[in-house]
N, C-alpha and C. Protein backbone atom coordinates (compact mmCIF):
# COMPACT_ATOMS: atom_id res chain seq x y z
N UNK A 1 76.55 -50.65 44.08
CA UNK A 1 76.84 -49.55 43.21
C UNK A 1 77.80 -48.58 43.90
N UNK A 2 78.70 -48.18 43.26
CA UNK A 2 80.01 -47.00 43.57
C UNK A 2 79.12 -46.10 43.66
N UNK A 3 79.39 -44.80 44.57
CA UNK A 3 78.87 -43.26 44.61
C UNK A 3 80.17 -42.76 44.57
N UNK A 4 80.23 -41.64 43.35
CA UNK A 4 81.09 -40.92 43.15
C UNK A 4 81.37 -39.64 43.64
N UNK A 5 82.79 -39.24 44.03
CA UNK A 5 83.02 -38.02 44.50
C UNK A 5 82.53 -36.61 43.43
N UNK A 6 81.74 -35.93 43.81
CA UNK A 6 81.88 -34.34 42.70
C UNK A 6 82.32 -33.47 42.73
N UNK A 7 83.02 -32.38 42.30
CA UNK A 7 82.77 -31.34 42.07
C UNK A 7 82.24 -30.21 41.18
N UNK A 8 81.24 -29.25 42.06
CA UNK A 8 80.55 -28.76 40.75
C UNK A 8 80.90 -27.19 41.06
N UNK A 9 81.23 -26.83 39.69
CA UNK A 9 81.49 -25.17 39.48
C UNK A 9 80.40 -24.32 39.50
N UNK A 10 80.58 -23.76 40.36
CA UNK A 10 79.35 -22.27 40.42
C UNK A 10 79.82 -20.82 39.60
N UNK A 11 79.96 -19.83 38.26
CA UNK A 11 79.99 -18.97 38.37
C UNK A 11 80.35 -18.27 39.45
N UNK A 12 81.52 -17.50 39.90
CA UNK A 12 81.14 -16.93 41.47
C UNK A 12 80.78 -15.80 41.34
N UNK A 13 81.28 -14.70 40.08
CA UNK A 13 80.12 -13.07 40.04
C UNK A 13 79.05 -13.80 40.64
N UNK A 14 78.05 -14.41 39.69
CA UNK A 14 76.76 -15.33 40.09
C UNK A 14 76.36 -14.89 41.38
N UNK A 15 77.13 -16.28 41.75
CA UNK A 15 77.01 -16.68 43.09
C UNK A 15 76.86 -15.54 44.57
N UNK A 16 77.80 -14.48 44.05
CA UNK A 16 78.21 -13.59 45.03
C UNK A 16 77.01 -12.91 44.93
N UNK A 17 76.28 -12.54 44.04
CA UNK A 17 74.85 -11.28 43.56
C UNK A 17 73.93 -12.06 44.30
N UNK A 18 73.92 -13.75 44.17
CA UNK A 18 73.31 -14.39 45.26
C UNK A 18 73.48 -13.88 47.07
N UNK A 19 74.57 -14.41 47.16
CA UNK A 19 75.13 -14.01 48.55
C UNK A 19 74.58 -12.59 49.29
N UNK A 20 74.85 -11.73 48.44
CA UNK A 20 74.83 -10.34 48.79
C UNK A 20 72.99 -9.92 48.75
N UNK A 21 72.38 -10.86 47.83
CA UNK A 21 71.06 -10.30 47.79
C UNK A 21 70.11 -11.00 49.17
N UNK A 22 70.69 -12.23 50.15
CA UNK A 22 69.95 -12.96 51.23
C UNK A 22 70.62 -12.32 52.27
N UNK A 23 72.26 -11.97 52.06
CA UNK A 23 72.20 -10.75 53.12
C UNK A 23 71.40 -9.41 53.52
N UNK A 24 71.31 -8.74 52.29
CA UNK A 24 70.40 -7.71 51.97
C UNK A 24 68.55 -7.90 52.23
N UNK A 25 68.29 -8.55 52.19
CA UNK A 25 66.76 -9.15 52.13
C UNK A 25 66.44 -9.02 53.44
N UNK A 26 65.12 -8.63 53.32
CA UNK A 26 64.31 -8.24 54.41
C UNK A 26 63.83 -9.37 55.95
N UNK A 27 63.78 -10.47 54.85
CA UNK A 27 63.60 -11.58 55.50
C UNK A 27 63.84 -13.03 54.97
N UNK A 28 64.10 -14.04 55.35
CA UNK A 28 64.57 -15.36 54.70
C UNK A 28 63.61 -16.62 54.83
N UNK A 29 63.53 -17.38 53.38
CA UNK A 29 62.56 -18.40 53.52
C UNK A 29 63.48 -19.61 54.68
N UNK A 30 62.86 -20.15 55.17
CA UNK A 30 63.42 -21.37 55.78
C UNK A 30 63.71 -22.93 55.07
N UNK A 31 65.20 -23.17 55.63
CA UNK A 31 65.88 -24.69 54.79
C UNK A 31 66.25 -24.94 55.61
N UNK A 32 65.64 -26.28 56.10
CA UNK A 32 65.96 -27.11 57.18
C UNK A 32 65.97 -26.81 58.80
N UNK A 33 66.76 -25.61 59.35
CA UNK A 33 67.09 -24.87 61.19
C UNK A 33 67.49 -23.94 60.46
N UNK A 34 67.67 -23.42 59.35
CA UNK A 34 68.24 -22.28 58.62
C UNK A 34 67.26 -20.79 58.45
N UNK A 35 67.18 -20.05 59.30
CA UNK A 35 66.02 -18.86 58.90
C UNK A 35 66.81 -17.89 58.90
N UNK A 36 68.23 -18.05 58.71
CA UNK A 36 69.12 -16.62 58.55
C UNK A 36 69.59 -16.91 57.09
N UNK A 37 70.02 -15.14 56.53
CA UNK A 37 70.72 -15.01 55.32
C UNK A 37 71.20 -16.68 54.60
N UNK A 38 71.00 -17.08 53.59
CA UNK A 38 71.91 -18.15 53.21
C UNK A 38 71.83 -18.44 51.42
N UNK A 39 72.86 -19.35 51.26
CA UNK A 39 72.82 -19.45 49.50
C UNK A 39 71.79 -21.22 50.18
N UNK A 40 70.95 -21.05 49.16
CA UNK A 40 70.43 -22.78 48.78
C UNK A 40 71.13 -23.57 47.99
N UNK A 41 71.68 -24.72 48.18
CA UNK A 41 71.71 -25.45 47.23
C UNK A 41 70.67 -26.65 46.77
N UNK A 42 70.38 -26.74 45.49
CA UNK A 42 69.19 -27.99 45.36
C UNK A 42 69.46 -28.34 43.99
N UNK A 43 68.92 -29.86 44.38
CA UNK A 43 68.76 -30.38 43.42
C UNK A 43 67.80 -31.28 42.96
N UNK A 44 66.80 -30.68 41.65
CA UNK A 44 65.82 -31.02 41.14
C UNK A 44 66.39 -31.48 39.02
N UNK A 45 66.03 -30.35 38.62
CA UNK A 45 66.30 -30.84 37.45
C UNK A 45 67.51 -30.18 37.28
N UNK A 46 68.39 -30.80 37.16
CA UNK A 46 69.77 -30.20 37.25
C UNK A 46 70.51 -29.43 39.14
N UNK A 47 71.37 -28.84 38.94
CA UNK A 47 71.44 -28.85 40.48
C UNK A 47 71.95 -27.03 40.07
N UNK A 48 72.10 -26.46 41.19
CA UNK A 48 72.12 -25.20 41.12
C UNK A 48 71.77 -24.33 42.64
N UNK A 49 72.34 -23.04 42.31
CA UNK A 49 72.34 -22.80 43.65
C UNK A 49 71.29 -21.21 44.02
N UNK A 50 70.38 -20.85 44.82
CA UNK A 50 69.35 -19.81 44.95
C UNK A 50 69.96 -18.88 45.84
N UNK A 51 68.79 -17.59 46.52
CA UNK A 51 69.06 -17.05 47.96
C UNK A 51 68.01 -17.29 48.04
N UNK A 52 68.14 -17.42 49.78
CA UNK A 52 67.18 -18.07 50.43
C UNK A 52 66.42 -16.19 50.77
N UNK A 53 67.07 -15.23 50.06
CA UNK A 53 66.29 -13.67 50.53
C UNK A 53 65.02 -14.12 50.19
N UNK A 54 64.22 -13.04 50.99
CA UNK A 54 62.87 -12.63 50.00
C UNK A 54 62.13 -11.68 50.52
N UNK A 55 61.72 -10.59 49.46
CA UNK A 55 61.17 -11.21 47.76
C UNK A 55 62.41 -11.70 47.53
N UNK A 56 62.06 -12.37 46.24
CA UNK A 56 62.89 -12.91 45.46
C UNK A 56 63.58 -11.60 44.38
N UNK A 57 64.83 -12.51 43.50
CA UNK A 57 65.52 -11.68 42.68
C UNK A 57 64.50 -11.98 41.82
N UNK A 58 64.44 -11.08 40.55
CA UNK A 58 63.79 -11.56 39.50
C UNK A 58 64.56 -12.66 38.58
N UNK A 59 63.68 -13.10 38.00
CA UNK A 59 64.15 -14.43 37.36
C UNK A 59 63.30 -15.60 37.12
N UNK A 60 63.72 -16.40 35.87
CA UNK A 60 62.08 -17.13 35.39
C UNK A 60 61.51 -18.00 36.60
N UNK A 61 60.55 -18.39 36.85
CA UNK A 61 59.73 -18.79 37.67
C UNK A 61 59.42 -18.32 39.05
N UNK A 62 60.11 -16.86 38.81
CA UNK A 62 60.09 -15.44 39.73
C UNK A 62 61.25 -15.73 41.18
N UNK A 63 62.33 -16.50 40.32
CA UNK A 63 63.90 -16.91 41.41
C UNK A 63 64.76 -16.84 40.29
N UNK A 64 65.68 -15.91 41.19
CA UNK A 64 67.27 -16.38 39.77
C UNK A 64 67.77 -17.51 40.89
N UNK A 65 68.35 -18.21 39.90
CA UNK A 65 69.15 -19.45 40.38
C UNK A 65 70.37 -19.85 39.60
N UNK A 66 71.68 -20.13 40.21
CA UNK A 66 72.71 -19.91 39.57
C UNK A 66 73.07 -21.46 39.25
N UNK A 67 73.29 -22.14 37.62
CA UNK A 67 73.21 -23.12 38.06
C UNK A 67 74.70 -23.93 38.11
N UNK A 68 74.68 -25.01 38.06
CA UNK A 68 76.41 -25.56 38.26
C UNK A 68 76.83 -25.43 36.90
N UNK A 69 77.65 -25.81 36.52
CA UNK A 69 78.20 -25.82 34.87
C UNK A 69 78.43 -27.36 34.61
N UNK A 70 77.37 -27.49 33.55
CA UNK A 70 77.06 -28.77 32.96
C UNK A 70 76.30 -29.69 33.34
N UNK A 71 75.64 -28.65 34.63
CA UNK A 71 74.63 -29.48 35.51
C UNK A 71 73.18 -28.52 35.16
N UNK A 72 72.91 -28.12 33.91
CA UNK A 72 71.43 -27.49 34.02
C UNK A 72 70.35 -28.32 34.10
N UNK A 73 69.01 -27.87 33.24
CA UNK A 73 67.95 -28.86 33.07
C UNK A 73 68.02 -30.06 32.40
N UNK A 74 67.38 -30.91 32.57
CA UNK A 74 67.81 -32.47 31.77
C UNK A 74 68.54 -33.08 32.51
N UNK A 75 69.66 -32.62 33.59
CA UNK A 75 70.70 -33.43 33.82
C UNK A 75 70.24 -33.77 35.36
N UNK A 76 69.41 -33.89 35.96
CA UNK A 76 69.25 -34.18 37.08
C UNK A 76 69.41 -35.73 37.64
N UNK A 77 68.80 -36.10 36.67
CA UNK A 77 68.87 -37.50 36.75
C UNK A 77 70.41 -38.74 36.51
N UNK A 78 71.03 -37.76 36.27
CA UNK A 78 72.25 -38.25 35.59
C UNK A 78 73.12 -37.85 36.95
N UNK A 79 72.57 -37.52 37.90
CA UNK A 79 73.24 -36.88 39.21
C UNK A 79 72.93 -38.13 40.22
N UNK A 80 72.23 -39.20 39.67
CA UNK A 80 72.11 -40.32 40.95
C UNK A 80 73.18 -41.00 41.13
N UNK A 81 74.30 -41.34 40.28
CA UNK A 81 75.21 -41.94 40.89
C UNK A 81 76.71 -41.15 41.62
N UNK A 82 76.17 -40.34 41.47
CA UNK A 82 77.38 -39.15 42.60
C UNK A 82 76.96 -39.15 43.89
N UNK A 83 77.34 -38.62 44.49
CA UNK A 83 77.32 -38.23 45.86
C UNK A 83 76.60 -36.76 45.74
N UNK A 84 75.70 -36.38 44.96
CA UNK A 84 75.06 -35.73 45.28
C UNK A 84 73.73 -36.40 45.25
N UNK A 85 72.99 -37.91 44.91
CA UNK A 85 72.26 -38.54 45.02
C UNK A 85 71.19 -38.47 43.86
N UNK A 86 70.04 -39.34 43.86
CA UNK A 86 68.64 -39.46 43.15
C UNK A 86 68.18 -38.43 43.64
N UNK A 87 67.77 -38.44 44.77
CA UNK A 87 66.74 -37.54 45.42
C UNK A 87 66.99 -36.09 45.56
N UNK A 88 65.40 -35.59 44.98
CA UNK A 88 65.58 -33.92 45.15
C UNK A 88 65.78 -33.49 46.44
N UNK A 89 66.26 -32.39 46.34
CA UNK A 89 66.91 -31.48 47.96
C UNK A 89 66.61 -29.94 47.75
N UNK A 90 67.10 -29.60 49.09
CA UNK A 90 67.42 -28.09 48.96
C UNK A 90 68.28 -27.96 50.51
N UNK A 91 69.69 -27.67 50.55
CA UNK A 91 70.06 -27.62 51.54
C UNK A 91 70.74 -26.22 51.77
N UNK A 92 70.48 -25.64 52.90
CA UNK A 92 71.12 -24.11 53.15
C UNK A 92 72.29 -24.32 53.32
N UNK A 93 72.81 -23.18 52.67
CA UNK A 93 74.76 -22.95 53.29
C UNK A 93 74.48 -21.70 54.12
N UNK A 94 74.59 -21.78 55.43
CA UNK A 94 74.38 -20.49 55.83
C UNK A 94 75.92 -19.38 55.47
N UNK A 95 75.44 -17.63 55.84
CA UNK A 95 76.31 -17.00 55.15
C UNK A 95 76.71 -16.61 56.63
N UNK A 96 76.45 -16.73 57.62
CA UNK A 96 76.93 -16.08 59.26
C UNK A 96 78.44 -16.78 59.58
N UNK A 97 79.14 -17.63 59.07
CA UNK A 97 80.20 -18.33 59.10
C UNK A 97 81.30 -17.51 58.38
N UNK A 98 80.83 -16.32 57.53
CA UNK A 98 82.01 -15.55 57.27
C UNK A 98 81.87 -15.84 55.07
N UNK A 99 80.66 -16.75 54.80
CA UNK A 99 80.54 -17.27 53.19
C UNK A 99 80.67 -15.97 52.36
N UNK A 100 79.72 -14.95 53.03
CA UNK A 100 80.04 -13.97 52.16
C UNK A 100 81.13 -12.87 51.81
N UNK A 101 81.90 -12.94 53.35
CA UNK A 101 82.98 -12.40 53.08
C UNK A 101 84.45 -13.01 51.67
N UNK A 102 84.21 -14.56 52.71
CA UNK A 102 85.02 -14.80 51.55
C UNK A 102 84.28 -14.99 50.22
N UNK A 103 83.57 -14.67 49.34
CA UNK A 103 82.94 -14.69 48.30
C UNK A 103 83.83 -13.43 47.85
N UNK A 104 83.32 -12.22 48.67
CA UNK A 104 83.48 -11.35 47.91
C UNK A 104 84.78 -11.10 47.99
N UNK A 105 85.90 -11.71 48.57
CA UNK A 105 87.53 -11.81 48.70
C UNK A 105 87.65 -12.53 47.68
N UNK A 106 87.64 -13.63 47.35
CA UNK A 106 87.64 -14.44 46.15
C UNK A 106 87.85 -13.45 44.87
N UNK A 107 86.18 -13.13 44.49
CA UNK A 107 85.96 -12.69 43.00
C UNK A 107 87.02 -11.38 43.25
N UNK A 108 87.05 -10.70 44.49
CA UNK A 108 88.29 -9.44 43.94
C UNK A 108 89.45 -10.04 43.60
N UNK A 109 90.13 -11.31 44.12
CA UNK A 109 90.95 -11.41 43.56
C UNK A 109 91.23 -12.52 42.59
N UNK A 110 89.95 -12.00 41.91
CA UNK A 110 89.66 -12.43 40.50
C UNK A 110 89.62 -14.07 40.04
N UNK A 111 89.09 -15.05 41.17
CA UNK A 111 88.43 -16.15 41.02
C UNK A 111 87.30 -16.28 40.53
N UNK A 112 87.45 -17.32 39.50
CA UNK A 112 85.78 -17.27 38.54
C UNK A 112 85.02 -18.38 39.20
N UNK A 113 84.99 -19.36 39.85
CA UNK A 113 84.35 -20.33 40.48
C UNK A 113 84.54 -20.75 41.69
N UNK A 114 82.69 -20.62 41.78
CA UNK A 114 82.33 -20.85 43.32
C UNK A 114 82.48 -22.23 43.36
N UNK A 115 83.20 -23.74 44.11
CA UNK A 115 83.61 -25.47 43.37
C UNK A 115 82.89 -25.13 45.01
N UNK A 116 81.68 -26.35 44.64
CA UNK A 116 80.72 -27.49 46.12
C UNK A 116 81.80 -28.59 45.94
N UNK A 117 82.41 -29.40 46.73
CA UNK A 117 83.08 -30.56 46.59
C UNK A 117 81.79 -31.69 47.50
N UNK A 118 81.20 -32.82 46.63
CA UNK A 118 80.56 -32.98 47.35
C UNK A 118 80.98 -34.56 47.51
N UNK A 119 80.83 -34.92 48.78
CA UNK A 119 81.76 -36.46 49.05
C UNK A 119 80.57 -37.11 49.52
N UNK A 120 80.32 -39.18 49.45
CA UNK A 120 79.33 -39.39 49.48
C UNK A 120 78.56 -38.96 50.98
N UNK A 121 79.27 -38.36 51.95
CA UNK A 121 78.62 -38.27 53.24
C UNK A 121 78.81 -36.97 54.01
N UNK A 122 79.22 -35.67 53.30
CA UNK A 122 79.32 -34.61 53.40
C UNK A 122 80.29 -33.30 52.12
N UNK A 123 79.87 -32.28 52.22
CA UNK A 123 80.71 -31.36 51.15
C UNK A 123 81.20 -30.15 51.96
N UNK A 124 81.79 -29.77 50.93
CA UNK A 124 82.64 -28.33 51.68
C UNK A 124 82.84 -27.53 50.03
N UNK A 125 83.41 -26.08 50.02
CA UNK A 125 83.45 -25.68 49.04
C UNK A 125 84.68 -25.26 49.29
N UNK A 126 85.09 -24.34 48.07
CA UNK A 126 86.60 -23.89 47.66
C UNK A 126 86.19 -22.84 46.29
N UNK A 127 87.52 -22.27 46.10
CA UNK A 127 87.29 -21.48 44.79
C UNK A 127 88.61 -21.96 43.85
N UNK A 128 87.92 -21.30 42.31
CA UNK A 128 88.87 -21.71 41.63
C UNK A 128 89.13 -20.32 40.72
N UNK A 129 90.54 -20.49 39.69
CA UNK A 129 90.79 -19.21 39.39
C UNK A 129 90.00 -19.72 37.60
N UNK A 130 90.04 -19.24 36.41
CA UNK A 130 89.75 -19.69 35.50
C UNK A 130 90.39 -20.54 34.95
């Protein structure tokens, strides 16, 4: 079976209220060696991206989670032949690398999407304008 290359669009306002709220947070849940500030990415029913802050933001199941576009609930399963795989995850992007700066450089200059490029054996991200 082929595994396909993805890319998936994040909202970046979104994304950034993410960013800014695991910077801000008192303290951080742990993903994987990750116990500093970070965005989550996972994928369960559909794929989508959290902060690893906490407390949490409000939001249904008491987490906002930002999700990809065209990747909500229902579609999880339809994600096994990409390179983002069958199997559920949750992997940290940490934000100490400079993520949130450029986030918030981005949306000022008025980029609407946060793009995961995800390849079958690693990803990287980028932004896009609308």
């Amino acid at each position: 079976m082929t595994v396909t290359s993805i890319s998936l669009r994040f909202a970046l306002s979104d994304v950034l209220a993410l960013a800014e709220h695991a910077a801000a947070a008192p303290w951080h849940q742990k993903y994987g060696n990750c116990e500093r500030p970070a965005l989550v990415w996972a994928k369960d029913d559909g794929t989508y991206l959290m902060s690893n802050g906490r407390p949490h933001l409000p939001g249904k199941d008491h987490r906002r989670v930002v999700r990809a576009q065209g990747w909500g609930p229902g579609t999880g399963h339809e994600l096994r032949h990409t390179a983002v795989g069958g199997d559920d995850f949750a992997q940290a992007i940490p934000l100490a690398s400079g993520l949130l700066e450029q986030l918030s450089r981005h949306n000022a200059q008025g980029d609407a999407w946060f793009v995961l490029k995800v390849e079958p054996d690693c990803f990287g991200f980028g932004f896009l304008q609308a």
